[in-house]
PDB file of N, CA and C in Angstrom:
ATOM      1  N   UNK A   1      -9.936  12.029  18.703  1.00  0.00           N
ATOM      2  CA  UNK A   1      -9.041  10.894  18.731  1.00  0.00           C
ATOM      3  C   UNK A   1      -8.180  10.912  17.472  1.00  0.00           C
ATOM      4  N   UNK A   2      -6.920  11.047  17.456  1.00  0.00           N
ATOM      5  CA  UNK A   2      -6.321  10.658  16.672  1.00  0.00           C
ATOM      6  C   UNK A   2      -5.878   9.246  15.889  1.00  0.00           C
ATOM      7  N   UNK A   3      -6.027   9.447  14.713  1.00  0.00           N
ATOM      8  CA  UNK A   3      -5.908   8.065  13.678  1.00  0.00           C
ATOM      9  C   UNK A   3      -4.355   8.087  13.114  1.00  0.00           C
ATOM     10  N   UNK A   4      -3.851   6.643  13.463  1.00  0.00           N
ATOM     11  CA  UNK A   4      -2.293   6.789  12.435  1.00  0.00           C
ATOM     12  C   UNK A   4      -2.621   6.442  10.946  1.00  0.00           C
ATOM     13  N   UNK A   5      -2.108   7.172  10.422  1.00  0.00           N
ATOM     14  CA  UNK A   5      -2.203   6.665   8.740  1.00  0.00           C
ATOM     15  C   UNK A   5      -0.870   5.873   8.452  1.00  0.00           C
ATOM     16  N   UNK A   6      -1.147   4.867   7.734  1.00  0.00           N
ATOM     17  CA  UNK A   6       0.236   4.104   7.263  1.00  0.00           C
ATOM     18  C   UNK A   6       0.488   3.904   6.150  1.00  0.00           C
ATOM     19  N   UNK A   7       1.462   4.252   5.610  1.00  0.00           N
ATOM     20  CA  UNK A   7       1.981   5.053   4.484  1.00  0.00           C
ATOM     21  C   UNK A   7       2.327   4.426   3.920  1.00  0.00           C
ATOM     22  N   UNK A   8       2.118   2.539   4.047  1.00  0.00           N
ATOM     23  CA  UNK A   8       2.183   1.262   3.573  1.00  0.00           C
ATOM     24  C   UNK A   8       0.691   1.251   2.715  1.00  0.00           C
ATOM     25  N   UNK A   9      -0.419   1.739   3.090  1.00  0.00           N
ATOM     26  CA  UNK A   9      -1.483   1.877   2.452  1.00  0.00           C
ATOM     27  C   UNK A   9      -1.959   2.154   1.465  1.00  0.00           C
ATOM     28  N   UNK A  10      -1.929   1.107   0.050  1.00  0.00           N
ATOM     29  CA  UNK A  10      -1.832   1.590  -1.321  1.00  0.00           C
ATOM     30  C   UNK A  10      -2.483   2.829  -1.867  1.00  0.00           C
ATOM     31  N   UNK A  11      -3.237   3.686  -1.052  1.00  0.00           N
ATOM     32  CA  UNK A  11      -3.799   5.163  -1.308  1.00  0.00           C
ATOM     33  C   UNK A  11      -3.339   5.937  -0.849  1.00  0.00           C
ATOM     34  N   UNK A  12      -2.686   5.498   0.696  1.00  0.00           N
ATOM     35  CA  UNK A  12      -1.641   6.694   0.893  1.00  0.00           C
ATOM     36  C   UNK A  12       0.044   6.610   0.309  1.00  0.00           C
ATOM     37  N   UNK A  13       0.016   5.339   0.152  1.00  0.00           N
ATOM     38  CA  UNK A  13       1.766   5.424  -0.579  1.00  0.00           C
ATOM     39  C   UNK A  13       1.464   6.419  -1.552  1.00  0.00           C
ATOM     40  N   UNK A  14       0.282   6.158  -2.372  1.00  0.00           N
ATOM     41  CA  UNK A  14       0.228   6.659  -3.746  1.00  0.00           C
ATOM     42  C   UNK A  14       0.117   8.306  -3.559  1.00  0.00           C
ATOM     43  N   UNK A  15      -0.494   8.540  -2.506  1.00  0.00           N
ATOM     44  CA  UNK A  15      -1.001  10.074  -2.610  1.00  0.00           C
ATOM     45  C   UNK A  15       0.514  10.237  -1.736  1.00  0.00           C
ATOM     46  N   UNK A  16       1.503   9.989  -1.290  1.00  0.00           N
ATOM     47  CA  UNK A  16       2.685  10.565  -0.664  1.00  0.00           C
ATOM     48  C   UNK A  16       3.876  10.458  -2.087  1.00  0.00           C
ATOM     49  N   UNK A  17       3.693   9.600  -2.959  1.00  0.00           N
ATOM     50  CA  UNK A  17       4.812   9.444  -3.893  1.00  0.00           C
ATOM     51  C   UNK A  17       4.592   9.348  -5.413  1.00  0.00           C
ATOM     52  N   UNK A  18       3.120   9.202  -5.337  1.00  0.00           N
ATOM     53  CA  UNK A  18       2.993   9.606  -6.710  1.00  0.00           C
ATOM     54  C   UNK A  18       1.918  10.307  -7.276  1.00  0.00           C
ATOM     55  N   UNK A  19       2.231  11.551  -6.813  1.00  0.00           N
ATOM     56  CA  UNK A  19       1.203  12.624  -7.381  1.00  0.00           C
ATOM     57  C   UNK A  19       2.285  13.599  -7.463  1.00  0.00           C
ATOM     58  N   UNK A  20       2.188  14.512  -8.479  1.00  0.00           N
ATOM     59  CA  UNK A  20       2.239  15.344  -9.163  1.00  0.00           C
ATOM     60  C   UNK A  20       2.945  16.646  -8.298  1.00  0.00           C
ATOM     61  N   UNK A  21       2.035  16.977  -7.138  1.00  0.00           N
ATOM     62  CA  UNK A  21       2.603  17.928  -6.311  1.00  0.00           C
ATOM     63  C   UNK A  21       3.989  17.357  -5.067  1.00  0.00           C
ATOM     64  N   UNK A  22       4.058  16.028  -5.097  1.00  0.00           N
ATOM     65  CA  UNK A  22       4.645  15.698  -4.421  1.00  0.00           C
ATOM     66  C   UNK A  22       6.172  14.821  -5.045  1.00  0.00           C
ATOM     67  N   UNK A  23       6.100  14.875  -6.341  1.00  0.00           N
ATOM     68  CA  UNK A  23       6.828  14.905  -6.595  1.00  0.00           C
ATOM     69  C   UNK A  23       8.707  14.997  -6.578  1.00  0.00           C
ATOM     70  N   UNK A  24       9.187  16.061  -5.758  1.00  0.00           N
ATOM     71  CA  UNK A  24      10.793  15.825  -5.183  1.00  0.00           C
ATOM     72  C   UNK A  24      10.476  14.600  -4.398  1.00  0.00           C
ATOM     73  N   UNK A  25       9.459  14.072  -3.532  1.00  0.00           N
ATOM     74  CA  UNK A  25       9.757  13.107  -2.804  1.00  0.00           C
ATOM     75  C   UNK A  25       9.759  11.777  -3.404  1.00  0.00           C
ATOM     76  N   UNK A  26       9.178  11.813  -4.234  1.00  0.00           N
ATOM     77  CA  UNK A  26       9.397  10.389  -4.925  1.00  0.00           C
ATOM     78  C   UNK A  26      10.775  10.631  -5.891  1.00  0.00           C
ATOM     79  N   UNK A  27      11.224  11.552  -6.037  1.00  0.00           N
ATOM     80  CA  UNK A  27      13.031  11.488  -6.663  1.00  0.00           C
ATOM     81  C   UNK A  27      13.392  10.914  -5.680  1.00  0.00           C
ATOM     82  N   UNK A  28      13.538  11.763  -4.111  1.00  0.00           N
ATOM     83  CA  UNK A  28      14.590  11.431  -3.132  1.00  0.00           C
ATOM     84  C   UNK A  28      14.389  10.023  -2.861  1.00  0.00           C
ATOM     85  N   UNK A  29      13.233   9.995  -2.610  1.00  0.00           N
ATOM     86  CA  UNK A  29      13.022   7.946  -2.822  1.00  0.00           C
ATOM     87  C   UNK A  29      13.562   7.473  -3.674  1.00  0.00           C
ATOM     88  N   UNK A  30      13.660   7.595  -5.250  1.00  0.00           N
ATOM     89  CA  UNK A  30      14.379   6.703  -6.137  1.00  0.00           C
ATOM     90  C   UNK A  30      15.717   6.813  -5.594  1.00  0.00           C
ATOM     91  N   UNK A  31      16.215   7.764  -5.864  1.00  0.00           N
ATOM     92  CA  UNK A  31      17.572   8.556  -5.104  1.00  0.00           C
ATOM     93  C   UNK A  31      18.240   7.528  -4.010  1.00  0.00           C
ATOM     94  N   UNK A  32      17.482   6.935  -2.943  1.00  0.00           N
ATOM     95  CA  UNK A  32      17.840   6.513  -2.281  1.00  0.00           C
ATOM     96  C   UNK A  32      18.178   5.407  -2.196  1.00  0.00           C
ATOM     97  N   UNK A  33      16.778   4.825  -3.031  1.00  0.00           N
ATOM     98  CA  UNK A  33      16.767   3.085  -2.985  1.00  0.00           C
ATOM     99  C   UNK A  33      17.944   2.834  -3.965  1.00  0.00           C
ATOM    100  N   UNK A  34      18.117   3.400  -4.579  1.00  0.00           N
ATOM    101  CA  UNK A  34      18.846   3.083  -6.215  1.00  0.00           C
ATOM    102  C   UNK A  34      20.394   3.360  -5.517  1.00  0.00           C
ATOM    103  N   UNK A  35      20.393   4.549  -4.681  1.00  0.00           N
ATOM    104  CA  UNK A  35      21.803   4.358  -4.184  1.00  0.00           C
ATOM    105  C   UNK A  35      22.380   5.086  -5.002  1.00  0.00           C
ATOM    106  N   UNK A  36      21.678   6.209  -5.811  1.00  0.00           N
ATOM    107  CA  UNK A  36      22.338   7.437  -6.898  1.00  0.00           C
ATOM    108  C   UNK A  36      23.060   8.105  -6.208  1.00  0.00           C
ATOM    109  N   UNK A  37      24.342   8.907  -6.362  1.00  0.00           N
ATOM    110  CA  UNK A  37      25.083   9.926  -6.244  1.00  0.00           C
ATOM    111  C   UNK A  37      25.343  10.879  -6.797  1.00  0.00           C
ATOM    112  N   UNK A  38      25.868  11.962  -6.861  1.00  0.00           N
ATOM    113  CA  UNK A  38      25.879  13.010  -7.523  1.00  0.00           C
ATOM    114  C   UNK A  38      25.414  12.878  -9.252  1.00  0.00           C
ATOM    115  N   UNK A  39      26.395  12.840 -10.077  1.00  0.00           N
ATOM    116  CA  UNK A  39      25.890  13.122 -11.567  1.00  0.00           C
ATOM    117  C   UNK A  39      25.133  12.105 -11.891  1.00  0.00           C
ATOM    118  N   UNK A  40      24.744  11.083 -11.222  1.00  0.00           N
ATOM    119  CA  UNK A  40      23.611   9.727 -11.445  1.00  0.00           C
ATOM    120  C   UNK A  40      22.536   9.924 -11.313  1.00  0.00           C
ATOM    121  N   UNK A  41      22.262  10.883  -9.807  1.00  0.00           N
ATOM    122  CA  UNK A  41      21.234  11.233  -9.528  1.00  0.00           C
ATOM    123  C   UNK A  41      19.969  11.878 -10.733  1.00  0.00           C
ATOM    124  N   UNK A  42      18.528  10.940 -10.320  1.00  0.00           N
ATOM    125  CA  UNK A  42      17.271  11.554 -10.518  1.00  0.00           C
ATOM    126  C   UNK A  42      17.229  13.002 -10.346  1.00  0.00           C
ATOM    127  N   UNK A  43      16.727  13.697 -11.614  1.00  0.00           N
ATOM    128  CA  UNK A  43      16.778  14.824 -11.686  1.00  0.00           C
ATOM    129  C   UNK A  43      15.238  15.280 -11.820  1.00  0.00           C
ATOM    130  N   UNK A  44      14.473  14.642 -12.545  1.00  0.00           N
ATOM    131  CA  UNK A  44      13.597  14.828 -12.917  1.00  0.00           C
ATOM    132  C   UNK A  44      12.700  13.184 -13.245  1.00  0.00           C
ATOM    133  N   UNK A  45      10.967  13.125 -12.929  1.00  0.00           N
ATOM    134  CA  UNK A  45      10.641  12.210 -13.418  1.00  0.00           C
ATOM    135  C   UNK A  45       9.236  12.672 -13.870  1.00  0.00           C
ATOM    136  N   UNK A  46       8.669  11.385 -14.791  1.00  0.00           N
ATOM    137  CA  UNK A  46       7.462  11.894 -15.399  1.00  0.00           C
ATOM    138  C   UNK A  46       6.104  10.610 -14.524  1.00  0.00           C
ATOM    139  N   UNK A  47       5.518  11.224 -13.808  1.00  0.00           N
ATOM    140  CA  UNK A  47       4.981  10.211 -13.347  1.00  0.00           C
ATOM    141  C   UNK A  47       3.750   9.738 -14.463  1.00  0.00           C
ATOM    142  N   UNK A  48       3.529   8.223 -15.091  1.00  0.00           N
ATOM    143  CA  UNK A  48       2.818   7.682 -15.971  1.00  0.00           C
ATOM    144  C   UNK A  48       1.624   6.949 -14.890  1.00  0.00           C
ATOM    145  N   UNK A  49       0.574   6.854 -16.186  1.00  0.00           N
ATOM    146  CA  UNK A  49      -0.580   5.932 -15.456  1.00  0.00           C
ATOM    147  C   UNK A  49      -0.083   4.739 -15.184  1.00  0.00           C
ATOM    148  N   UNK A  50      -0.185   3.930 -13.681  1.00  0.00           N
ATOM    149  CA  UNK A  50       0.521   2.692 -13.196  1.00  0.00           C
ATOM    150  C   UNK A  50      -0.461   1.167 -13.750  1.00  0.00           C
ATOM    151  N   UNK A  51      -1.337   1.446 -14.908  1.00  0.00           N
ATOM    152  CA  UNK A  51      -1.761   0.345 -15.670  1.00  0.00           C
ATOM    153  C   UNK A  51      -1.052   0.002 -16.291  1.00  0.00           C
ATOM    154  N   UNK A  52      -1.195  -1.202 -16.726  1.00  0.00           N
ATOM    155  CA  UNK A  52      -0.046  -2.153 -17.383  1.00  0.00           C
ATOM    156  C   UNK A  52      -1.479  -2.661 -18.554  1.00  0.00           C
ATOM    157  N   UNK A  53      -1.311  -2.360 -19.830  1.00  0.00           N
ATOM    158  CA  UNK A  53      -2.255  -2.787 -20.217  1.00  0.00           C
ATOM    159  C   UNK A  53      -2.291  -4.140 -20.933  1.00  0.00           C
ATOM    160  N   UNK A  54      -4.008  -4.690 -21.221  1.00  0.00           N
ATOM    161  CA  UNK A  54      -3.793  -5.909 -21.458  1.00  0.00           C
ATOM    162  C   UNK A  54      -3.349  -6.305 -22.973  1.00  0.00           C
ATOM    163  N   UNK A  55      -2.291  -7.297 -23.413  1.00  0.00           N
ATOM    164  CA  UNK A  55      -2.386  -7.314 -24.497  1.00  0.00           C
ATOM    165  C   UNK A  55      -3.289  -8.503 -25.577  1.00  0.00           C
ATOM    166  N   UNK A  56      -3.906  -9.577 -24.617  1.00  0.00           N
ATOM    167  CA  UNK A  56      -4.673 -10.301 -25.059  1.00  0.00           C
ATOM    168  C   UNK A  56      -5.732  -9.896 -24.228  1.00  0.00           C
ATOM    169  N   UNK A  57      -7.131 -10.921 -24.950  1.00  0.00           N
ATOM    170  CA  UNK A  57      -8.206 -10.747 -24.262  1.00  0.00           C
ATOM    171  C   UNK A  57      -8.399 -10.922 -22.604  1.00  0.00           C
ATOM    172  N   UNK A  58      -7.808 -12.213 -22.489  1.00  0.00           N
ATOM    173  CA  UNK A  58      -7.675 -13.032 -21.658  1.00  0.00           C
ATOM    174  C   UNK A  58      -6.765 -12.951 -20.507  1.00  0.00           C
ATOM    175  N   UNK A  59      -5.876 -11.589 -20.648  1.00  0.00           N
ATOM    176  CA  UNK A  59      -4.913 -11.268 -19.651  1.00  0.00           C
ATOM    177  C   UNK A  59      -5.736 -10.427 -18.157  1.00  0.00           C
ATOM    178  N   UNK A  60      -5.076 -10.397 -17.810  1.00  0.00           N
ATOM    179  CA  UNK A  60      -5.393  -9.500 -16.724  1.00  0.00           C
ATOM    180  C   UNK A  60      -4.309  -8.082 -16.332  1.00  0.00           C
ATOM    181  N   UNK A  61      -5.041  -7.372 -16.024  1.00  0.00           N
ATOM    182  CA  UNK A  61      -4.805  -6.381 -15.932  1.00  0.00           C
ATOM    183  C   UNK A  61      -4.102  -6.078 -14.754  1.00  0.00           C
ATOM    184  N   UNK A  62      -2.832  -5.449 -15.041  1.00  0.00           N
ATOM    185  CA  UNK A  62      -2.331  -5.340 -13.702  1.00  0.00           C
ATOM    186  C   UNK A  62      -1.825  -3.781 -13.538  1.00  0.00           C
ATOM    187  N   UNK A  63      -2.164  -3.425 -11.913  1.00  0.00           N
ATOM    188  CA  UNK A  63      -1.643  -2.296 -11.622  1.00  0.00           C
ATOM    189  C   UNK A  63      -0.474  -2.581 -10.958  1.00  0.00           C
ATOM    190  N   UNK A  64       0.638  -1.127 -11.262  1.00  0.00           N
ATOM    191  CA  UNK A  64       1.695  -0.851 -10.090  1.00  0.00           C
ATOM    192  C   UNK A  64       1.175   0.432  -9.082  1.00  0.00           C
ATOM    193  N   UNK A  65       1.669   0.249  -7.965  1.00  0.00           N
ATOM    194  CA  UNK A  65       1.496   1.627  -7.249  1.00  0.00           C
ATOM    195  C   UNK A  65       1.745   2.768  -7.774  1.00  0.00           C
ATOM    196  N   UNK A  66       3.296   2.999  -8.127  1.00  0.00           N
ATOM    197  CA  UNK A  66       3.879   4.328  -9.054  1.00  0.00           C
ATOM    198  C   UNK A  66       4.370   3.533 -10.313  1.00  0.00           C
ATOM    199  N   UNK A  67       4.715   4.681 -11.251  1.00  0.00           N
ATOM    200  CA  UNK A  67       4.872   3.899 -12.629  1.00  0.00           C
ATOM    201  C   UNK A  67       5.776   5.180 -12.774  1.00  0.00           C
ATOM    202  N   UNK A  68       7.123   5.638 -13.419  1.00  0.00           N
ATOM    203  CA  UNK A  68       7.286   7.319 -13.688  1.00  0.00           C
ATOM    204  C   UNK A  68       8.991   6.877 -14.556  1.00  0.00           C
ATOM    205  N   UNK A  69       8.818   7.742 -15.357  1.00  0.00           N
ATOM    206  CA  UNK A  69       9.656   7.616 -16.332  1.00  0.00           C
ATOM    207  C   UNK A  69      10.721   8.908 -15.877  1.00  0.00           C
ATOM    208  N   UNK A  70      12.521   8.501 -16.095  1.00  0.00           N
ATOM    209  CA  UNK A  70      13.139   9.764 -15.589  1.00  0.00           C
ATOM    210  C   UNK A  70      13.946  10.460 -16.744  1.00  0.00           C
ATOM    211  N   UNK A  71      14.562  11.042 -16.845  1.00  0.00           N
ATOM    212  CA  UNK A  71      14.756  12.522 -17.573  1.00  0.00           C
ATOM    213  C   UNK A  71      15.825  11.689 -18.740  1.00  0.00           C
ATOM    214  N   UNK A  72      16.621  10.231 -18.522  1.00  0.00           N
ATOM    215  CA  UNK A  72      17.400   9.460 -19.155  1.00  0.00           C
ATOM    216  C   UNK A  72      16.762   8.749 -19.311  1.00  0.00           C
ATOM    217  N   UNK A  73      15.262   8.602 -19.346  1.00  0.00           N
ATOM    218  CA  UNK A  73      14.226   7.329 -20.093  1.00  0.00           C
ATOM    219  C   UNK A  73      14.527   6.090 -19.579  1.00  0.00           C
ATOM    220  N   UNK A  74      14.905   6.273 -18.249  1.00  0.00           N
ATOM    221  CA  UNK A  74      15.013   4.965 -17.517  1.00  0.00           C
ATOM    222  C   UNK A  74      13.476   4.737 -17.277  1.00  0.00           C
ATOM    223  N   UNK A  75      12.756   3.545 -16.708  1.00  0.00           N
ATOM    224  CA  UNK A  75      11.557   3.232 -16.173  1.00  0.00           C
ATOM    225  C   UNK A  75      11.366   2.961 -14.817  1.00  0.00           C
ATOM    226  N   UNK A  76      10.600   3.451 -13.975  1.00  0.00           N
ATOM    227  CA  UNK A  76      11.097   3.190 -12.502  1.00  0.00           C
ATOM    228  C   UNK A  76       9.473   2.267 -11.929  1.00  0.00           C
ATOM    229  N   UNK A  77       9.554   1.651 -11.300  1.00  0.00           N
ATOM    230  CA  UNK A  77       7.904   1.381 -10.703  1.00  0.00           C
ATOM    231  C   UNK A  77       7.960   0.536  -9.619  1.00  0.00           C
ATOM    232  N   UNK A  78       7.256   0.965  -8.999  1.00  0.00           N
ATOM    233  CA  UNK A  78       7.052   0.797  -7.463  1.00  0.00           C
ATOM    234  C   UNK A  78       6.246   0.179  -7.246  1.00  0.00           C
ATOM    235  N   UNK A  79       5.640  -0.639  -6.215  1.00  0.00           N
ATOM    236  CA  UNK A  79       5.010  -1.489  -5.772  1.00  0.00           C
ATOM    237  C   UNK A  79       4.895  -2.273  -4.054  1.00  0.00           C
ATOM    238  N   UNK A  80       4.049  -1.682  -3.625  1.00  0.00           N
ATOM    239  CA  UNK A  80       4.776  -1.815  -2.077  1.00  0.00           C
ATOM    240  C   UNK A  80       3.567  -3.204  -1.833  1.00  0.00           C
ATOM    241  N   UNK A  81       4.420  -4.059  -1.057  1.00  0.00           N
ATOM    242  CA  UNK A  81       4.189  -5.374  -0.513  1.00  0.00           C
ATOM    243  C   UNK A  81       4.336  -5.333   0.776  1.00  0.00           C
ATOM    244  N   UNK A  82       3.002  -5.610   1.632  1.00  0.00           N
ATOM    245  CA  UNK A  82       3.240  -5.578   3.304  1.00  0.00           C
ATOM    246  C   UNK A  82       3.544  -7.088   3.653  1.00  0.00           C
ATOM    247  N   UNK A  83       3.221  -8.031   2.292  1.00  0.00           N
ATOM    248  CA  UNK A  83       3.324  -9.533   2.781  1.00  0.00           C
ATOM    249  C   UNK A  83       4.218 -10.478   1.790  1.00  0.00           C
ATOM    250  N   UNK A  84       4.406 -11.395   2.055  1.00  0.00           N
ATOM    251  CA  UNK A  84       5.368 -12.159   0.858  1.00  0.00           C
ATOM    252  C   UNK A  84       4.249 -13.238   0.211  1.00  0.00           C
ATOM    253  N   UNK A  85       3.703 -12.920  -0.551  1.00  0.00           N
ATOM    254  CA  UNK A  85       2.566 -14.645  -1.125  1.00  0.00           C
ATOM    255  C   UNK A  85       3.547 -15.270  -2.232  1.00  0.00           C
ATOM    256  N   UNK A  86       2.615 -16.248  -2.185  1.00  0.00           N
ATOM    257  CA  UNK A  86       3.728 -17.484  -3.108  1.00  0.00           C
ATOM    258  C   UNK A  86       3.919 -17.393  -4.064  1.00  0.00           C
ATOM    259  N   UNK A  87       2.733 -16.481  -5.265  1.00  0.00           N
ATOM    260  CA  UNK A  87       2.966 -15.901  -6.370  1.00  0.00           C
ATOM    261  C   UNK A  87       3.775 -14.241  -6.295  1.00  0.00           C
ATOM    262  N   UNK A  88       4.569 -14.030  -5.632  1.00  0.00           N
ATOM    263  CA  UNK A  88       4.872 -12.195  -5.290  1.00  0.00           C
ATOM    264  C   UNK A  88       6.516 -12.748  -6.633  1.00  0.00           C
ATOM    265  N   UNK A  89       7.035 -13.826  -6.848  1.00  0.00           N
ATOM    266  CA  UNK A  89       7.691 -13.530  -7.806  1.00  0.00           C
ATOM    267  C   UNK A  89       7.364 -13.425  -8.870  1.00  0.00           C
ATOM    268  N   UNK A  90       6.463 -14.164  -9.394  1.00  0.00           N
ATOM    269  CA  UNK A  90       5.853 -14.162 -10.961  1.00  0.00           C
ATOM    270  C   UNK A  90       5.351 -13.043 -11.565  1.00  0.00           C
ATOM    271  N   UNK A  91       4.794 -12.449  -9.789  1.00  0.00           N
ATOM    272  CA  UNK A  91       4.013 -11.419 -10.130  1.00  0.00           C
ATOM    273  C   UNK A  91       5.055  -9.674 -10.407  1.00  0.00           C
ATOM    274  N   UNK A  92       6.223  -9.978  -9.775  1.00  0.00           N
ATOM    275  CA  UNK A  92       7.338  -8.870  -9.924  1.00  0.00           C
ATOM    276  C   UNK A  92       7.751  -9.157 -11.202  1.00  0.00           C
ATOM    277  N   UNK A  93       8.048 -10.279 -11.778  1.00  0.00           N
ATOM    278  CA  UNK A  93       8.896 -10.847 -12.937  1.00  0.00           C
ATOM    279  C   UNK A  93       7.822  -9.936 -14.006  1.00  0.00           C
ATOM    280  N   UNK A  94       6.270 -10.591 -13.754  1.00  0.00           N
ATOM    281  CA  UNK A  94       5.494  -9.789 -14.984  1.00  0.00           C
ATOM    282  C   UNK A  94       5.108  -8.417 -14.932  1.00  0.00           C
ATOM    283  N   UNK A  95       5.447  -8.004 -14.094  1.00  0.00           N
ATOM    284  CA  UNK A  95       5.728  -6.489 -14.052  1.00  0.00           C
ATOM    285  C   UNK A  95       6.418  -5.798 -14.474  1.00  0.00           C
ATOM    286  N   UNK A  96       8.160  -6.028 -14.146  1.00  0.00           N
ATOM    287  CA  UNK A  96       8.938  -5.528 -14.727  1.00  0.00           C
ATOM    288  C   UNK A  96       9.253  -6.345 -16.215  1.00  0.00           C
ATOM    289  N   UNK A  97       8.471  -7.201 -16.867  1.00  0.00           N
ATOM    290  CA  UNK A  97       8.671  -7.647 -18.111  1.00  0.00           C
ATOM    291  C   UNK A  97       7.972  -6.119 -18.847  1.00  0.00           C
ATOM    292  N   UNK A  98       6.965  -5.611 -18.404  1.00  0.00           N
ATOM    293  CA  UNK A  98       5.763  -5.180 -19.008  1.00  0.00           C
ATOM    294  C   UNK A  98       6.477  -3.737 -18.986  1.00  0.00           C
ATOM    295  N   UNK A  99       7.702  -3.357 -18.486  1.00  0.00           N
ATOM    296  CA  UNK A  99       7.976  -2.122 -19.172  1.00  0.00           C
ATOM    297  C   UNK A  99       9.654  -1.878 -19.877  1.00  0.00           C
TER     298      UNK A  99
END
């Protein structure tokens, strides 16, 4: 019997876009979403550990899906959401504060 895998699945997003061997595909993804064109275009990225670490005791620790730094030291990070909850802005806002 065949099983669908869904690529919405925070272990398989991760193992399709941010690992190491798979790599061109998570360019052509930035590439895309970002809407790069020729000399703009992602050339290269460094994929980083997607912890966000804590800086007080008392924080919490937050992961992104991908985390990857590109060849112009831009910061890129990903985060895939299958649902909208009531905290999903606070929680984007302190994400992209954190790099």
């Amino acid at each position: 019997m065949k099983k669908i895998i869904k690529p919405t699945v925070d272990c398989v997003f991760k193992a399709i876009l941010g690992s190491e061997e798979n790599k061109p595909l998570l360019i052509n993804f930035l590439n895309a979403v970002l809407g790069l064109l020729n000399r703009q275009k992602i050339k290269d990225v460094h994929i980083l550990t997607p912890y966000n670490d804590k800086e007080f005791q008392h924080d919490k620790l937050s992961i992104i899906d991908i985390k990857a730094i590109d060849e112009r030291g831009n910061f890129h990070q990903i985060d895939v959401q299958i649902s909208v909850y009531q905290w999903l802005a606070e929680r984007m806002l302190f994400n992209w504060a954190s790099i």
